[in-house]
PDB file of N, CA and C in Angstrom:
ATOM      1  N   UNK A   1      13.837  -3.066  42.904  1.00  0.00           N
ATOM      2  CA  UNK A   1      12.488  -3.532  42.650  1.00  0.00           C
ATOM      3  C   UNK A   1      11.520  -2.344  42.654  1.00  0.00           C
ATOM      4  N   UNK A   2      10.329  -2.264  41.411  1.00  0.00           N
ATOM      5  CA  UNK A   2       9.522  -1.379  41.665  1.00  0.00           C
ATOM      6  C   UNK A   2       8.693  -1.085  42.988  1.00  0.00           C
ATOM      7  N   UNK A   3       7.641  -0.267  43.386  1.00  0.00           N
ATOM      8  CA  UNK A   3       7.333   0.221  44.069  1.00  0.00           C
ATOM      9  C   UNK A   3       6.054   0.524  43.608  1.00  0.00           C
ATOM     10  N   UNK A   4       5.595  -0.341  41.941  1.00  0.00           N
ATOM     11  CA  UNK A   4       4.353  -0.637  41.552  1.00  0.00           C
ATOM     12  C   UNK A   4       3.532  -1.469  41.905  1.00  0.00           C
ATOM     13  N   UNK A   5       2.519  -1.052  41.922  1.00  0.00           N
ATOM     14  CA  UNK A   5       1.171  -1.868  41.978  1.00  0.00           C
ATOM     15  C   UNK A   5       0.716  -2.364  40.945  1.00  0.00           C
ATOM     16  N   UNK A   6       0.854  -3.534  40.661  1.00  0.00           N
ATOM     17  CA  UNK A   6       0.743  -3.811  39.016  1.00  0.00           C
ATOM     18  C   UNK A   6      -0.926  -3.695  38.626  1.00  0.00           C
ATOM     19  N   UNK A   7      -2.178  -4.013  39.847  1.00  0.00           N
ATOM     20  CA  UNK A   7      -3.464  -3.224  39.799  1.00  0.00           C
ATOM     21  C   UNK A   7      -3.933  -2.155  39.492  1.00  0.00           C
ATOM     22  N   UNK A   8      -2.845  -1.283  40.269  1.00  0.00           N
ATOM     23  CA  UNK A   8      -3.219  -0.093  39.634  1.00  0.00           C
ATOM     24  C   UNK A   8      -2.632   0.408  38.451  1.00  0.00           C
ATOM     25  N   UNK A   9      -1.275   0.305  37.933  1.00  0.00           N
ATOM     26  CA  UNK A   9      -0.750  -0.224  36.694  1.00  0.00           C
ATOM     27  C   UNK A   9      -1.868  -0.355  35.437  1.00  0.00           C
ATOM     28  N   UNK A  10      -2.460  -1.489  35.715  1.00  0.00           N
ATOM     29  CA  UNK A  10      -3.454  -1.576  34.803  1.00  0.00           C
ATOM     30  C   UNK A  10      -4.746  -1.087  34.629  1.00  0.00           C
ATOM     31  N   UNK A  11      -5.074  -0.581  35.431  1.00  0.00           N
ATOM     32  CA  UNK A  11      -6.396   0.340  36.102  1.00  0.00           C
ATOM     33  C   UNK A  11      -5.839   1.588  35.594  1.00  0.00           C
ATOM     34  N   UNK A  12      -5.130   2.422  35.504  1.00  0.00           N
ATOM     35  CA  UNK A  12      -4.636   3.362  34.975  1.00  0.00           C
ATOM     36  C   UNK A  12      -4.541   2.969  33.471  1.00  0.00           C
ATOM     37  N   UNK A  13      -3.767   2.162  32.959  1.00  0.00           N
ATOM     38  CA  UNK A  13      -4.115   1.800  31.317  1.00  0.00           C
ATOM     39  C   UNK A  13      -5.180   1.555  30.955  1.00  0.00           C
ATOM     40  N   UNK A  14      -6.061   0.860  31.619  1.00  0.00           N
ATOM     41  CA  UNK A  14      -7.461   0.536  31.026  1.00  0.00           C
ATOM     42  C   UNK A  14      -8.137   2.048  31.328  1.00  0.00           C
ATOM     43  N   UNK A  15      -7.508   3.184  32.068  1.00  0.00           N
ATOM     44  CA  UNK A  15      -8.542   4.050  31.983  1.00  0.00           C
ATOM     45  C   UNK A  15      -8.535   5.225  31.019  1.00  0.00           C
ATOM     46  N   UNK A  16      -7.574   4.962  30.235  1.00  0.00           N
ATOM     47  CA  UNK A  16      -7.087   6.115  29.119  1.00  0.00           C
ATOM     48  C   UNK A  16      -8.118   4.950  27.804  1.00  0.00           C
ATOM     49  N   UNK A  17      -8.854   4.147  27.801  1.00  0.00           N
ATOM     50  CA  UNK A  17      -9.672   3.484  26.667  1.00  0.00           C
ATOM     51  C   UNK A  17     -10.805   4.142  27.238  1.00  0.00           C
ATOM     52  N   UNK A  18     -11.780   3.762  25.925  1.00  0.00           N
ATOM     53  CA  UNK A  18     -13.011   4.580  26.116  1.00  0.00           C
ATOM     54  C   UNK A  18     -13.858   2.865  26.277  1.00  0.00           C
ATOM     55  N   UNK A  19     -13.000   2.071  27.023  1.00  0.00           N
ATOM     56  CA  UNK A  19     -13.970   0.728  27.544  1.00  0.00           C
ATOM     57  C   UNK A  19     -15.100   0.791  28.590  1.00  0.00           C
ATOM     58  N   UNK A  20     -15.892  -0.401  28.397  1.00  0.00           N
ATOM     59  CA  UNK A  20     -17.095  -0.483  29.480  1.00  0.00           C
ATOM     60  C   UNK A  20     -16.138  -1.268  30.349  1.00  0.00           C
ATOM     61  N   UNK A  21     -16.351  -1.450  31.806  1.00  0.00           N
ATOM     62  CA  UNK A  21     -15.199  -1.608  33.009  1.00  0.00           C
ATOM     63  C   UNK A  21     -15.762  -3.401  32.686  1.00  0.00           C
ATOM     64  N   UNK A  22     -17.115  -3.792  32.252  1.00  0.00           N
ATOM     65  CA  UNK A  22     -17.326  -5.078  32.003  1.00  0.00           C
ATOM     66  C   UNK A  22     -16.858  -6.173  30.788  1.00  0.00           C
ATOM     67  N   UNK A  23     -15.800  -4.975  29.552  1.00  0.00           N
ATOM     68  CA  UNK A  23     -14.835  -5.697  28.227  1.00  0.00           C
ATOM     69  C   UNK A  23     -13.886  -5.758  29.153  1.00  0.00           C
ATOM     70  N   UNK A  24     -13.590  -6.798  28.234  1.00  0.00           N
ATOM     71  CA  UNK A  24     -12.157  -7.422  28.056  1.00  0.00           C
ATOM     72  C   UNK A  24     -11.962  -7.549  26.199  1.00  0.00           C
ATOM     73  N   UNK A  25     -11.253  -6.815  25.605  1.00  0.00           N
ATOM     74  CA  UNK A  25     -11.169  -7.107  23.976  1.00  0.00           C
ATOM     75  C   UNK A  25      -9.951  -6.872  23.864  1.00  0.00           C
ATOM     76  N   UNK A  26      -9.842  -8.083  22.774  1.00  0.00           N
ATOM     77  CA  UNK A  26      -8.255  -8.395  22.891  1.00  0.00           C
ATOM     78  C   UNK A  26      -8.207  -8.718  21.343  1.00  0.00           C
ATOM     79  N   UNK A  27      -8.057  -7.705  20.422  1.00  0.00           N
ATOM     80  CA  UNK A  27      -7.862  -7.429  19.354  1.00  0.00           C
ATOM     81  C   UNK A  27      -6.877  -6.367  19.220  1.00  0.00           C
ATOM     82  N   UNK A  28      -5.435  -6.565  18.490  1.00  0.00           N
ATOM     83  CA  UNK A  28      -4.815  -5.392  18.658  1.00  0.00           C
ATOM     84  C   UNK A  28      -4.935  -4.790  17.207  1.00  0.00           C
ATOM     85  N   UNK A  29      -5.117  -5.658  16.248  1.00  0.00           N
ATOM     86  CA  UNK A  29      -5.035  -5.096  14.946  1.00  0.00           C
ATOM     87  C   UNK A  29      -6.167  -3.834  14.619  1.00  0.00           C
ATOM     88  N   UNK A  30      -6.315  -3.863  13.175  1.00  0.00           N
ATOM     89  CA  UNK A  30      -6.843  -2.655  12.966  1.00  0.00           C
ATOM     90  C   UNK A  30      -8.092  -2.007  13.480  1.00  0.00           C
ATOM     91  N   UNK A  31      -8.759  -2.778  14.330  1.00  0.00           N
ATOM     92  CA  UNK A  31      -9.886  -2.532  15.021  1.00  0.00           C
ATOM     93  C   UNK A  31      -9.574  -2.225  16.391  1.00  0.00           C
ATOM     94  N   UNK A  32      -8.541  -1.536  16.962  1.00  0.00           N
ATOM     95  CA  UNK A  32      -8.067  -1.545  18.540  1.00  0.00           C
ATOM     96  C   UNK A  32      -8.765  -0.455  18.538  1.00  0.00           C
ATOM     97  N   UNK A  33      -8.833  -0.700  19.973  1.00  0.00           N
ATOM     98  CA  UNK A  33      -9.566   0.522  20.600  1.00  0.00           C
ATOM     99  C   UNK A  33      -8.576   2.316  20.819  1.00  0.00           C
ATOM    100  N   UNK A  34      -9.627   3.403  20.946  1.00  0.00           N
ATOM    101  CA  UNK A  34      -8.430   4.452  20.744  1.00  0.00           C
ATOM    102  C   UNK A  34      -8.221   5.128  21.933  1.00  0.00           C
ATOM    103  N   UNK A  35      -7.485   5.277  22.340  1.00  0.00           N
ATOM    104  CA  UNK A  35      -7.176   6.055  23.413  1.00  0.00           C
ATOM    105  C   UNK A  35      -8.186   7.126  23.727  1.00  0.00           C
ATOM    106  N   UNK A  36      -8.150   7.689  24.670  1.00  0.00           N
ATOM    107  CA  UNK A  36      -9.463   8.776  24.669  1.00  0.00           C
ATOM    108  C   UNK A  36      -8.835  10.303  24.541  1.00  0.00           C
ATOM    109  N   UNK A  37      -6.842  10.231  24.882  1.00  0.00           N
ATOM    110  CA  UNK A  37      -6.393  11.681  24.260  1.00  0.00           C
ATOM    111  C   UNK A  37      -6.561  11.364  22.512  1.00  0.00           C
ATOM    112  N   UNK A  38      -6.338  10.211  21.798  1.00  0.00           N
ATOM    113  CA  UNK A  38      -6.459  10.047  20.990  1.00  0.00           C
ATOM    114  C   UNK A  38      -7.935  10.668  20.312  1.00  0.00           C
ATOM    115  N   UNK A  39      -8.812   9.746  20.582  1.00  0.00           N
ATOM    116  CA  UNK A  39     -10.404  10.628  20.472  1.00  0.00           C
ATOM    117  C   UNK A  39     -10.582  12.253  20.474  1.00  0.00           C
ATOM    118  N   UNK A  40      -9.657  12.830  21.972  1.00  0.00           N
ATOM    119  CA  UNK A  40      -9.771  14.050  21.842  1.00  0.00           C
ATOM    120  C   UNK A  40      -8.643  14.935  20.543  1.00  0.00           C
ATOM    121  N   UNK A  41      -7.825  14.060  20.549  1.00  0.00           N
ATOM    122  CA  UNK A  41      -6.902  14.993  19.751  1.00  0.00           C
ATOM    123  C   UNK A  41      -7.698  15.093  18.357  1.00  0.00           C
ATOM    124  N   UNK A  42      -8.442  13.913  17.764  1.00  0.00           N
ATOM    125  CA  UNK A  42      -9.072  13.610  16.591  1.00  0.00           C
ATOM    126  C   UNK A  42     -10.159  14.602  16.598  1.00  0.00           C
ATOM    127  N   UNK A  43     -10.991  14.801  17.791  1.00  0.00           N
ATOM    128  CA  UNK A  43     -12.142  15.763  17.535  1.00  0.00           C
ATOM    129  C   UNK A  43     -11.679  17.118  17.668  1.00  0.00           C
ATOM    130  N   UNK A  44     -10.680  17.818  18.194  1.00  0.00           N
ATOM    131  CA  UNK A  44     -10.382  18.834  18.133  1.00  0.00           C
ATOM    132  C   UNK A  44      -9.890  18.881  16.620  1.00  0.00           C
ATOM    133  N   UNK A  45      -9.138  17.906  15.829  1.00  0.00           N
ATOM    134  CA  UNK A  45      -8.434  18.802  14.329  1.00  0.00           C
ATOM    135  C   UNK A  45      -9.568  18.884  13.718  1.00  0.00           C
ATOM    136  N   UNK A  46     -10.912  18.125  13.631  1.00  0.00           N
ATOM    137  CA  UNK A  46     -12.407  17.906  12.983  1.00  0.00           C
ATOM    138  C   UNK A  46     -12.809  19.367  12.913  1.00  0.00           C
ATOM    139  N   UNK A  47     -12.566  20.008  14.246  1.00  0.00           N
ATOM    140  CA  UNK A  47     -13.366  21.065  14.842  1.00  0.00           C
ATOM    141  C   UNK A  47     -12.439  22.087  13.985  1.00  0.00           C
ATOM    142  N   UNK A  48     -10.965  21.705  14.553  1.00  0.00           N
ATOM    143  CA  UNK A  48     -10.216  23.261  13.037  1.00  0.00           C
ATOM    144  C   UNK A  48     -10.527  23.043  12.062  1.00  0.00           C
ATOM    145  N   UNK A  49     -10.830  21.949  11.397  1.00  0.00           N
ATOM    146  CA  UNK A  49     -11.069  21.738   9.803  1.00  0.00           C
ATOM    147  C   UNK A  49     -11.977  22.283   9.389  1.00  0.00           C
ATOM    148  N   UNK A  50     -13.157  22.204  10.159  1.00  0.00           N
ATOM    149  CA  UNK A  50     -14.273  23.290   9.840  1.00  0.00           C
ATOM    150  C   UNK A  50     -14.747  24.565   9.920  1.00  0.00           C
ATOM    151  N   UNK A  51     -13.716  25.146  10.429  1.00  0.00           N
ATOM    152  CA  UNK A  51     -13.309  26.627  10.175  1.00  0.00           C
ATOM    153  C   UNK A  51     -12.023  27.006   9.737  1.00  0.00           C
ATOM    154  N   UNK A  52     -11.114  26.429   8.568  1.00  0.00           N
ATOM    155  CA  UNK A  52      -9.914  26.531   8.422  1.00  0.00           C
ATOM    156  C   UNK A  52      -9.474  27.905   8.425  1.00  0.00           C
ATOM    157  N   UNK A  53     -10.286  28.748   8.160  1.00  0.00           N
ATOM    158  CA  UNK A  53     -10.339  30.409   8.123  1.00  0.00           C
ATOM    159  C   UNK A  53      -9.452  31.228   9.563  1.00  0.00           C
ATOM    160  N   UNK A  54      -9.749  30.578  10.322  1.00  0.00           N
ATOM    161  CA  UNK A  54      -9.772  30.959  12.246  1.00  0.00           C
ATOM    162  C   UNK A  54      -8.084  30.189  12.248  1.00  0.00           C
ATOM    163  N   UNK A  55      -7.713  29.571  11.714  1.00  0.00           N
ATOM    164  CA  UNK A  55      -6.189  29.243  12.254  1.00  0.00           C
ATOM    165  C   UNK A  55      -5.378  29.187  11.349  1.00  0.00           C
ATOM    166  N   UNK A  56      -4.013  30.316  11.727  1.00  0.00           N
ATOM    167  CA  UNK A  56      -2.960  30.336  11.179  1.00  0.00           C
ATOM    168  C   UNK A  56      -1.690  29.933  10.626  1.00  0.00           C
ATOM    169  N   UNK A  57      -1.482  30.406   9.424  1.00  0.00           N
ATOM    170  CA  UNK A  57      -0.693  29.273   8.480  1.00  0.00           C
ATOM    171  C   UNK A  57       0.421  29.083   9.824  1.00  0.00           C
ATOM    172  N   UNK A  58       0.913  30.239  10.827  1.00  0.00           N
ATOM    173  CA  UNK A  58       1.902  29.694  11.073  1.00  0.00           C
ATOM    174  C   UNK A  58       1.159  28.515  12.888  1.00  0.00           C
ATOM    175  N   UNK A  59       0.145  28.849  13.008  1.00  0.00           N
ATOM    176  CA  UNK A  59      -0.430  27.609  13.772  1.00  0.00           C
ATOM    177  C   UNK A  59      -0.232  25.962  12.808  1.00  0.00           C
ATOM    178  N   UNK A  60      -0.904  26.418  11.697  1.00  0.00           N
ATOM    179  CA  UNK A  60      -1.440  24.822  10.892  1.00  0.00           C
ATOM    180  C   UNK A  60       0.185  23.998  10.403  1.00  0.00           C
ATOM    181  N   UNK A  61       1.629  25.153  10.130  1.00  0.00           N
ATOM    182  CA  UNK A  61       2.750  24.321   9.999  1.00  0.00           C
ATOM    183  C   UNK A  61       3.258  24.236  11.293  1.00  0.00           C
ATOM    184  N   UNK A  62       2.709  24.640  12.566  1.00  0.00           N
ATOM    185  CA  UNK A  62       3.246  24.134  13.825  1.00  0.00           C
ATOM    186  C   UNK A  62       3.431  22.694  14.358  1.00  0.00           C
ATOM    187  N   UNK A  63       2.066  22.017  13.932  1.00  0.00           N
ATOM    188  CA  UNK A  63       1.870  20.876  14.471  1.00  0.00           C
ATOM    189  C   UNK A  63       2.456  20.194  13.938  1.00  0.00           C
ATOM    190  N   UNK A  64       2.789  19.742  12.869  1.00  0.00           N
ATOM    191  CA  UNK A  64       3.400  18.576  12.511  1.00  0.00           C
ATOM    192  C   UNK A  64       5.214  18.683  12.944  1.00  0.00           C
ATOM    193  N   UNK A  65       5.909  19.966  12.966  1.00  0.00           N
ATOM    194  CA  UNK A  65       6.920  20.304  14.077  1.00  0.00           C
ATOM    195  C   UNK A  65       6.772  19.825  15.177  1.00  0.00           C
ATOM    196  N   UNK A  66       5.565  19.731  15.830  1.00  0.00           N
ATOM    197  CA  UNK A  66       5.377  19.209  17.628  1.00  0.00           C
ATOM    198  C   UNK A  66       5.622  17.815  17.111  1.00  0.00           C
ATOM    199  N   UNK A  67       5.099  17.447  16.572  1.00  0.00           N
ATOM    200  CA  UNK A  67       5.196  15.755  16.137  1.00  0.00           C
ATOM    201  C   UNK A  67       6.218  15.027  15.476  1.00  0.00           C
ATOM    202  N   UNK A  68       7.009  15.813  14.849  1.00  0.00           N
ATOM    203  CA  UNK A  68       8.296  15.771  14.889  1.00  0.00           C
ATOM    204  C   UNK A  68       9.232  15.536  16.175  1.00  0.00           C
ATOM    205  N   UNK A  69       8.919  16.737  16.634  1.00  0.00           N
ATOM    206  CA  UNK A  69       9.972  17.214  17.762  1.00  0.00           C
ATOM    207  C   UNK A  69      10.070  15.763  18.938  1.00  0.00           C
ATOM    208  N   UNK A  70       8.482  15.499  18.982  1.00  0.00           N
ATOM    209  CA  UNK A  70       8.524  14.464  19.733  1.00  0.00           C
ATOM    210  C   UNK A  70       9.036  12.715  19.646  1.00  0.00           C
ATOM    211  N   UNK A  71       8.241  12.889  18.255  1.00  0.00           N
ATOM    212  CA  UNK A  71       8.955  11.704  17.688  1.00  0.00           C
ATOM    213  C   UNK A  71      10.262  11.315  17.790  1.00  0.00           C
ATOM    214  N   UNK A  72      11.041  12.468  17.574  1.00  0.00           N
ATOM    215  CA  UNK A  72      12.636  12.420  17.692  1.00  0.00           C
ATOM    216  C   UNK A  72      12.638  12.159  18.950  1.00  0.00           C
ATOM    217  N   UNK A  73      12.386  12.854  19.698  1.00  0.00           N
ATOM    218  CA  UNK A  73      12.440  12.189  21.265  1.00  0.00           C
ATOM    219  C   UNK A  73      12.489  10.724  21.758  1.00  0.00           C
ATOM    220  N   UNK A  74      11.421  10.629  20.891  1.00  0.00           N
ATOM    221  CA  UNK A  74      10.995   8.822  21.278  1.00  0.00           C
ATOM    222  C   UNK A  74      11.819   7.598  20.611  1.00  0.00           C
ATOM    223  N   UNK A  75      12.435   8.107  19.144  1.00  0.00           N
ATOM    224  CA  UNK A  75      13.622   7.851  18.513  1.00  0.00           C
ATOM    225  C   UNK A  75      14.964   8.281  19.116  1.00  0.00           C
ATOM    226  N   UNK A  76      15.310   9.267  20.067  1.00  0.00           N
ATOM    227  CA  UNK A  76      16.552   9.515  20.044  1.00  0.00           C
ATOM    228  C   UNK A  76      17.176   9.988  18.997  1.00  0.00           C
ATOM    229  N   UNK A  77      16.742  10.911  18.214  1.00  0.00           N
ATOM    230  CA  UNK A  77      17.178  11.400  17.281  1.00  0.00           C
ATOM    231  C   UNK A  77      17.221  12.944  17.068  1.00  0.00           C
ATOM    232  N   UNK A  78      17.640  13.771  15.978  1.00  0.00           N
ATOM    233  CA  UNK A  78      16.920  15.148  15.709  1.00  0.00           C
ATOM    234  C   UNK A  78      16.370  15.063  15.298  1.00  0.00           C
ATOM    235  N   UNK A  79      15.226  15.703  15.466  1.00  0.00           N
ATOM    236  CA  UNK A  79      14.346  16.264  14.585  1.00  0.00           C
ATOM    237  C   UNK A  79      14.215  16.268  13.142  1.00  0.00           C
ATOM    238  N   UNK A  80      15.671  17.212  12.538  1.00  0.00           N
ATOM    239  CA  UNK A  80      15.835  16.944  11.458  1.00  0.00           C
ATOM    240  C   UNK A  80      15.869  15.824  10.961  1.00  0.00           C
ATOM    241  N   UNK A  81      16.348  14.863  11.365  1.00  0.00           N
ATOM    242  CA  UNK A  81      16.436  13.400  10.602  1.00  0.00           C
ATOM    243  C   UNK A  81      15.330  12.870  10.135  1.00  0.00           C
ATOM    244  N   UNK A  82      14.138  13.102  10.561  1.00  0.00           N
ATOM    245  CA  UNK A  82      12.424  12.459  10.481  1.00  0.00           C
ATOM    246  C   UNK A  82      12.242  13.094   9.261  1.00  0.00           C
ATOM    247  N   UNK A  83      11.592  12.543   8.188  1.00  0.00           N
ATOM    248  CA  UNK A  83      10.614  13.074   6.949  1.00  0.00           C
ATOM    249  C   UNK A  83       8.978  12.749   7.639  1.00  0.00           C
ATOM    250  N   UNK A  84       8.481  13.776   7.648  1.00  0.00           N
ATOM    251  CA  UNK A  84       6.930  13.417   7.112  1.00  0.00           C
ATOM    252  C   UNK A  84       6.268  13.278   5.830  1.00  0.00           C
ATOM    253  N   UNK A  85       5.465  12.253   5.863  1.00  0.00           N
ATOM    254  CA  UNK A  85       5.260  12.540   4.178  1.00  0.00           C
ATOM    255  C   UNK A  85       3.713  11.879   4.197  1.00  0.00           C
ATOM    256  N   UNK A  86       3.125  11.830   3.660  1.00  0.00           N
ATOM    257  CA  UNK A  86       1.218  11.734   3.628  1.00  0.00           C
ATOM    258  C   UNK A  86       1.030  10.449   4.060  1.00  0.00           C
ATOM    259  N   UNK A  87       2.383   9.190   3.114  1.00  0.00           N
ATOM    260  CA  UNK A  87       1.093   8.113   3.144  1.00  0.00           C
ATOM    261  C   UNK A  87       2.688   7.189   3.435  1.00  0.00           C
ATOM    262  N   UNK A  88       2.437   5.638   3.761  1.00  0.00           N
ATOM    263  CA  UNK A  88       3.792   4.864   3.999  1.00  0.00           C
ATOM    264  C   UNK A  88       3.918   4.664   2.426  1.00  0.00           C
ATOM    265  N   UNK A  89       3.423   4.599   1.406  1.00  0.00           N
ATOM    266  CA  UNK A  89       3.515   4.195   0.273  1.00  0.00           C
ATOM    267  C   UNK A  89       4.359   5.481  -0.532  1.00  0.00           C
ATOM    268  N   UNK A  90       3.845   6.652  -0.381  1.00  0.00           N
ATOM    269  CA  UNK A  90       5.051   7.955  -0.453  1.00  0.00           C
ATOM    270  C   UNK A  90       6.230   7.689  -0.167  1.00  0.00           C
ATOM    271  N   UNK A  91       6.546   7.484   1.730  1.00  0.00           N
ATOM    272  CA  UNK A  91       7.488   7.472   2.092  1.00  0.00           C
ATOM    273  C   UNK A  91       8.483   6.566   1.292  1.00  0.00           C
ATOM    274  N   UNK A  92       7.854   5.225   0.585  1.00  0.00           N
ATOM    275  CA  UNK A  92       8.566   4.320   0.393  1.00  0.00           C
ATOM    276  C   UNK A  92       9.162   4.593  -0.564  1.00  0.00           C
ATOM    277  N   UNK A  93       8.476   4.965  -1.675  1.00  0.00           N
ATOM    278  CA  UNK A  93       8.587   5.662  -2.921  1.00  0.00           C
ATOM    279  C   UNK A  93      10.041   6.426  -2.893  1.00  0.00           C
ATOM    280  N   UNK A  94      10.043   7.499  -1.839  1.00  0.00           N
ATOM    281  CA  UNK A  94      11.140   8.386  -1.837  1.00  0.00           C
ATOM    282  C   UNK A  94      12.322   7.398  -1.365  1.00  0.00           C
ATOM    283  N   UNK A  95      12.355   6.708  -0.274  1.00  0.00           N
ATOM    284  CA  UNK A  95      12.824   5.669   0.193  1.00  0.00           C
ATOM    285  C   UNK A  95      14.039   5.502  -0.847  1.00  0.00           C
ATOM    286  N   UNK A  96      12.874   4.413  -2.004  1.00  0.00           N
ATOM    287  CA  UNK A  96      13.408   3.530  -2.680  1.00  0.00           C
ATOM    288  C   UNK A  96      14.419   4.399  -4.038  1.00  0.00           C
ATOM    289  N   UNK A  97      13.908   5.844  -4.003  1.00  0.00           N
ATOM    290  CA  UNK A  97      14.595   6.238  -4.765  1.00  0.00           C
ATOM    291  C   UNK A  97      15.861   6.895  -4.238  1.00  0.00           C
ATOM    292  N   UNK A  98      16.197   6.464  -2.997  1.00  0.00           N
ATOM    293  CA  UNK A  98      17.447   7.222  -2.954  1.00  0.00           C
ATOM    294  C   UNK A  98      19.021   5.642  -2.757  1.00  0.00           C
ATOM    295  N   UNK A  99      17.735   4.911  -3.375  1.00  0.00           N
ATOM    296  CA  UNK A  99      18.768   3.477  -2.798  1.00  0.00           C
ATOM    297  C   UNK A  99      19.549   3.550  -4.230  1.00  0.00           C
ATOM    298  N   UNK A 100      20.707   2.748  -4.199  1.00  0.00           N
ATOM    299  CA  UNK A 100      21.290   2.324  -5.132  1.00  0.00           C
ATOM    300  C   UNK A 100      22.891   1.642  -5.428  1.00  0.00           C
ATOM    301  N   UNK A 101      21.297   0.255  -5.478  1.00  0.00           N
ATOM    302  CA  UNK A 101      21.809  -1.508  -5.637  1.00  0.00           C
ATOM    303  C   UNK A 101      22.850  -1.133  -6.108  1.00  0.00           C
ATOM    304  N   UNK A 102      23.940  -2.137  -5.800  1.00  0.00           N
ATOM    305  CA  UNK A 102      25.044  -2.777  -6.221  1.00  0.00           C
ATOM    306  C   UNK A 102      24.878  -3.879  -7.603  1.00  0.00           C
ATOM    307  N   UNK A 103      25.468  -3.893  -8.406  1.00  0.00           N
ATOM    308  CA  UNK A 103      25.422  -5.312  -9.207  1.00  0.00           C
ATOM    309  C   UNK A 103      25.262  -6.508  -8.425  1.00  0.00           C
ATOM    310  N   UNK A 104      23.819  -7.306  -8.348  1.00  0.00           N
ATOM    311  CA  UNK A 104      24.342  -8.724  -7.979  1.00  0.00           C
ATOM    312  C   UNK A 104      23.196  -8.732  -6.612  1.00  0.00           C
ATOM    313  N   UNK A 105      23.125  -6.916  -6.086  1.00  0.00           N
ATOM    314  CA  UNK A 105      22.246  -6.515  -4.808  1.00  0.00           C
ATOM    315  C   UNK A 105      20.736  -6.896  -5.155  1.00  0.00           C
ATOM    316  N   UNK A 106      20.204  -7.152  -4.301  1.00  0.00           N
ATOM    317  CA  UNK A 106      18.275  -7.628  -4.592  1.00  0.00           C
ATOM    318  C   UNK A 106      17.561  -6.803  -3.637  1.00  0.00           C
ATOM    319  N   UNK A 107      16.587  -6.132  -4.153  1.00  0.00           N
ATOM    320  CA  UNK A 107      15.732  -5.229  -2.933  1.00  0.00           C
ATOM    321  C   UNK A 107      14.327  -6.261  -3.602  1.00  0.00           C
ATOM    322  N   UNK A 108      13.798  -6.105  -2.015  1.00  0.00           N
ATOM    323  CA  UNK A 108      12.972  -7.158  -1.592  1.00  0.00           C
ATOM    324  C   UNK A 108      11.680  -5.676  -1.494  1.00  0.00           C
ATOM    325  N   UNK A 109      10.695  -6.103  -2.006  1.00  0.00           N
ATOM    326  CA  UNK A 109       9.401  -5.323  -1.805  1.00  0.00           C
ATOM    327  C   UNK A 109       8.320  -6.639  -1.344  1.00  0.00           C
ATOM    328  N   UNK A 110       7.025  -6.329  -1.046  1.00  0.00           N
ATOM    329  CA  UNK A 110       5.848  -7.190  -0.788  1.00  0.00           C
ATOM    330  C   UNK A 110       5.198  -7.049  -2.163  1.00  0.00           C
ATOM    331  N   UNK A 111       5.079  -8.159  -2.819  1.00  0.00           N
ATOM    332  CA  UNK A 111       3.895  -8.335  -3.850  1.00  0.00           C
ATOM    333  C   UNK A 111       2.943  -7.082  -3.952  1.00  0.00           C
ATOM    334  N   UNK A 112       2.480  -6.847  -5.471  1.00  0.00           N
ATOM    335  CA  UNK A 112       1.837  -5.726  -5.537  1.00  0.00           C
ATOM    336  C   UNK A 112       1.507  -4.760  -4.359  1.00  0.00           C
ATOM    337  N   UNK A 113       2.788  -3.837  -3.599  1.00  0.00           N
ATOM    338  CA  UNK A 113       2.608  -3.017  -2.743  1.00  0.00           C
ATOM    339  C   UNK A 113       3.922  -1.798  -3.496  1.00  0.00           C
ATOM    340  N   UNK A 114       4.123  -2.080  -4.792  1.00  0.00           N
ATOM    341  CA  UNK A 114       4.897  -0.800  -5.235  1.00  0.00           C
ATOM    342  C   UNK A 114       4.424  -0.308  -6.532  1.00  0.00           C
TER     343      UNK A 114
END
């Protein structure tokens, strides 16, 4: 059995949001609230973007390696195995072009989303 406090549990999650301690919002879709490393990670790339001059090509292909590296982590995977690619509609694109149906096989897409 844990050795959690499920109070503080949640007192610790609610404190990584940038909430007033008096919400409660319970929307998860595209309007959720952002984390506040989130916030910071967002205002720091704002801040390189506007001097792209000051950071190096081999800084600017670093990061998406960290995000890799981690991802795989969180997948259980290598690294290598992950594509990044701009948009999910890219990814799919490449996706779909490496498939190839059988006679008789049906690939299923969502209504005007290809």
């Amino acid at each position: 059995m844990s050795d959690r406090k499920p109070d503080r549990d949640m007192a610790k999650g609610l404190a990584a949001f940038e909430l007033p301690a008096d919400l409660l919002y319970l929307n998860s879709a595209g309007q959720t609230p952002r984390l506040r490393a989130a916030l910071a990670a967002g205002a720091d790339a704002l801040r390189r973007s506007a001097q792209p001059w000051r950071e190096s090509m081999c800084d600017w292909l670093a990061r998406p390696e960290r995000v890799r590296t981690l991802a795989a982590a969180l997948l259980r995977c290598k690294a290598q195995a992950l594509a990044l690619v701009p948009s999910v509609a890219y990814g799919m694109a490449v996706a779909a072009q490496q498939l190839q149906p059988r006679a008789g096989q049906t690939v299923l897409a969502l209504a005007d989303e290809h």
